[in-house]
N, C-alpha and C. Protein backbone atom coordinates (compact mmCIF):
# COMPACT_ATOMS: atom_id res chain seq x y z
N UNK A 1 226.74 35.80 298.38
CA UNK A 1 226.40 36.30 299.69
C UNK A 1 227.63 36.17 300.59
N UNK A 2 227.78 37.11 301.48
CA UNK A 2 228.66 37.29 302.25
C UNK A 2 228.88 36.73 303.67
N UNK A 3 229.56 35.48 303.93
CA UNK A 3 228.87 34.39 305.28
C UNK A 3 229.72 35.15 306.68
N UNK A 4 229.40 34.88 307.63
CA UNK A 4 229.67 35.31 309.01
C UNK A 4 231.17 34.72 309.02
N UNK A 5 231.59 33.67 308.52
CA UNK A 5 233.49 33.45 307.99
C UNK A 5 233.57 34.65 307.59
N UNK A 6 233.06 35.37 306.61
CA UNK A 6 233.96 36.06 305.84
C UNK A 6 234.20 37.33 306.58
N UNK A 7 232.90 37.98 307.02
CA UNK A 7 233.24 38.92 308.15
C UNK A 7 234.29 38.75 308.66
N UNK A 8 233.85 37.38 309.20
CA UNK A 8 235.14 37.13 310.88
C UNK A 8 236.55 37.37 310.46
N UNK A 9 236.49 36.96 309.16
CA UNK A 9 237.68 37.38 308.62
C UNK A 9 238.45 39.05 308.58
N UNK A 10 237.49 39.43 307.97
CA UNK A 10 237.76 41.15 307.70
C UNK A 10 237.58 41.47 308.93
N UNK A 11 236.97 41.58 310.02
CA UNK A 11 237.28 42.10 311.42
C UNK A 11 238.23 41.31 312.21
N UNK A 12 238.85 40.29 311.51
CA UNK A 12 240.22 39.77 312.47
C UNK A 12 241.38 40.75 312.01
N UNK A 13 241.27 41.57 311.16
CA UNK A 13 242.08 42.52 310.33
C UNK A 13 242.03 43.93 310.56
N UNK A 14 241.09 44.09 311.65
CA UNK A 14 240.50 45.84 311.60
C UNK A 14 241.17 45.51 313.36
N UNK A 15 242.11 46.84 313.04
CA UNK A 15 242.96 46.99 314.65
C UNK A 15 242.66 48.61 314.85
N UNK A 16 243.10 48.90 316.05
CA UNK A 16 243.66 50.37 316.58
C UNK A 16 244.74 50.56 316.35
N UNK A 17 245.88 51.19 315.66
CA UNK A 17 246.77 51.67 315.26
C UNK A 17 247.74 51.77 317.18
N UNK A 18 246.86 52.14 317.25
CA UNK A 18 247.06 52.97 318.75
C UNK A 18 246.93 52.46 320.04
N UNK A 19 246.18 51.33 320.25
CA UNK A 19 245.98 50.45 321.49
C UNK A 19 245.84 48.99 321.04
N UNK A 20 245.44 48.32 322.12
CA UNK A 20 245.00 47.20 321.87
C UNK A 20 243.77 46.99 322.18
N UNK A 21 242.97 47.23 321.19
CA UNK A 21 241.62 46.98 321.13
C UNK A 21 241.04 45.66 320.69
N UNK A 22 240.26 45.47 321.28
CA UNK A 22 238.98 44.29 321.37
C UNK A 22 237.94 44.32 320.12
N UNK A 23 237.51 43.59 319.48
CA UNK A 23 236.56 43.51 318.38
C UNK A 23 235.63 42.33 318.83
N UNK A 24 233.98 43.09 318.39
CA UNK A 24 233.42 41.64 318.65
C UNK A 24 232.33 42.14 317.06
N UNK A 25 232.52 41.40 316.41
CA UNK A 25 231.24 40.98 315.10
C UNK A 25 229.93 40.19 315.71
N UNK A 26 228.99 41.26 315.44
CA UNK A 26 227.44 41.41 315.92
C UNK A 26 226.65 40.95 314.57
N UNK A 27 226.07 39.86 314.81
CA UNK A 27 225.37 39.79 313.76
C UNK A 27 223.74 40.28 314.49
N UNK A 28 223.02 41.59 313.99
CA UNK A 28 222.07 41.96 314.51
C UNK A 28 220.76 41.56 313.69
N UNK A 29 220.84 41.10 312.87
CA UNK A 29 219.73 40.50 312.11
C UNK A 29 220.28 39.70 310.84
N UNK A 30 219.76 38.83 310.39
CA UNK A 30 220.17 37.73 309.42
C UNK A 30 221.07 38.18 308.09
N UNK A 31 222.43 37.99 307.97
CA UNK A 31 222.98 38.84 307.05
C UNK A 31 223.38 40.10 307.52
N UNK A 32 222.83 40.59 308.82
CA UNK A 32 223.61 42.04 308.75
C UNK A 32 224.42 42.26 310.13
N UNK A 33 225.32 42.95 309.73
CA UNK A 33 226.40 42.72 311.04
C UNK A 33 227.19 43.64 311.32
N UNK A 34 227.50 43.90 312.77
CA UNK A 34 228.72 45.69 312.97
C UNK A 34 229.73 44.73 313.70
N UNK A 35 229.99 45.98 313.75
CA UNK A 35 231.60 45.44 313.98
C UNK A 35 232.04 46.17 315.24
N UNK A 36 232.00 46.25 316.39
CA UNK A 36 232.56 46.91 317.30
C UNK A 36 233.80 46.82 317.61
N UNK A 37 234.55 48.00 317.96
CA UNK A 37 235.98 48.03 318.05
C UNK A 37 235.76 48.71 319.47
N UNK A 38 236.46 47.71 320.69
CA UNK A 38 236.22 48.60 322.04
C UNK A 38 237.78 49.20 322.37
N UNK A 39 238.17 50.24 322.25
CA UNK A 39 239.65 50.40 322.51
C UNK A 39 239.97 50.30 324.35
N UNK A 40 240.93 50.15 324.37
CA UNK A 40 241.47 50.19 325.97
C UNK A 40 242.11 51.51 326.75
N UNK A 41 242.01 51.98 327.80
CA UNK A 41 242.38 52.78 328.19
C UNK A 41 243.83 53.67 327.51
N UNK A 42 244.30 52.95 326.77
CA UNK A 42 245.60 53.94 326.64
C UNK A 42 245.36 54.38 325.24
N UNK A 43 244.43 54.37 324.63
CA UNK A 43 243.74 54.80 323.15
C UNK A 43 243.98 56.25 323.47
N UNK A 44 244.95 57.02 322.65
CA UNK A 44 244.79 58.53 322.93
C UNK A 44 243.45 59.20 321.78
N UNK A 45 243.10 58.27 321.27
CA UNK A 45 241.69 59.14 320.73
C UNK A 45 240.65 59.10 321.29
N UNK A 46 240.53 58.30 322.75
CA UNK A 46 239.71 58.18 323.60
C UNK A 46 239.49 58.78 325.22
N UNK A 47 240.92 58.87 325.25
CA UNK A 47 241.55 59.75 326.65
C UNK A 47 241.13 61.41 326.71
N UNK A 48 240.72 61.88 327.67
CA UNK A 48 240.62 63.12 327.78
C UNK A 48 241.90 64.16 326.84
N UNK A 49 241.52 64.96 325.85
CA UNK A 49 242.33 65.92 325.27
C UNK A 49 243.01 64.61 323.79
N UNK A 50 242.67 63.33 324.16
CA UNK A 50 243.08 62.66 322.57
C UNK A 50 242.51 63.33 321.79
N UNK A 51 242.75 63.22 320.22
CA UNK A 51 242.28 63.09 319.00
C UNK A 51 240.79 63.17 318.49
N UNK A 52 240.56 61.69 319.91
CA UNK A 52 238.94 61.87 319.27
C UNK A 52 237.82 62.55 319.92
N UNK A 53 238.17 63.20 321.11
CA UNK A 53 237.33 63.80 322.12
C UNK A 53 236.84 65.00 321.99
N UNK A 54 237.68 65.95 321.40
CA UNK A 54 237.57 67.21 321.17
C UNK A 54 238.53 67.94 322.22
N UNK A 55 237.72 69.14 322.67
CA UNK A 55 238.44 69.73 323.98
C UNK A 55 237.78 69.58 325.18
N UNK A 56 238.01 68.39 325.72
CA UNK A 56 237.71 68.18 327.20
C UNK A 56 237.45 68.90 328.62
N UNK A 57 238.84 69.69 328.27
CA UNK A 57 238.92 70.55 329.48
C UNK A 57 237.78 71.28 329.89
């Protein structure tokens, strides 16, 4: 079985290439867990016309 260490582990390892993003490991029910990655304003896949938005305009 896979313990909430080991997560913490593998999401101390999961970055944004691109900002400096925030991670918080959710354990939402016993054994099961996400992983949120909150990026920061200068994330261009998050900024109007980035990567990940589509076409904004």
């Amino acid at each position: 079985m896979i313990t909430r260490d080991a997560f913490g582990h593998i999401a101390d390892t999961i970055t944004c290439p691109d900002c400096n993003a925030d991670r918080k490991l959710v354990e939402i029910e016993p054994h099961v867990f996400v992983l949120a990655v909150m990026h920061d304003d200068t994330c261009p896949w998050l900024n109007p016309g980035g990567y990940g938005c589509g076409d904004l305009a």
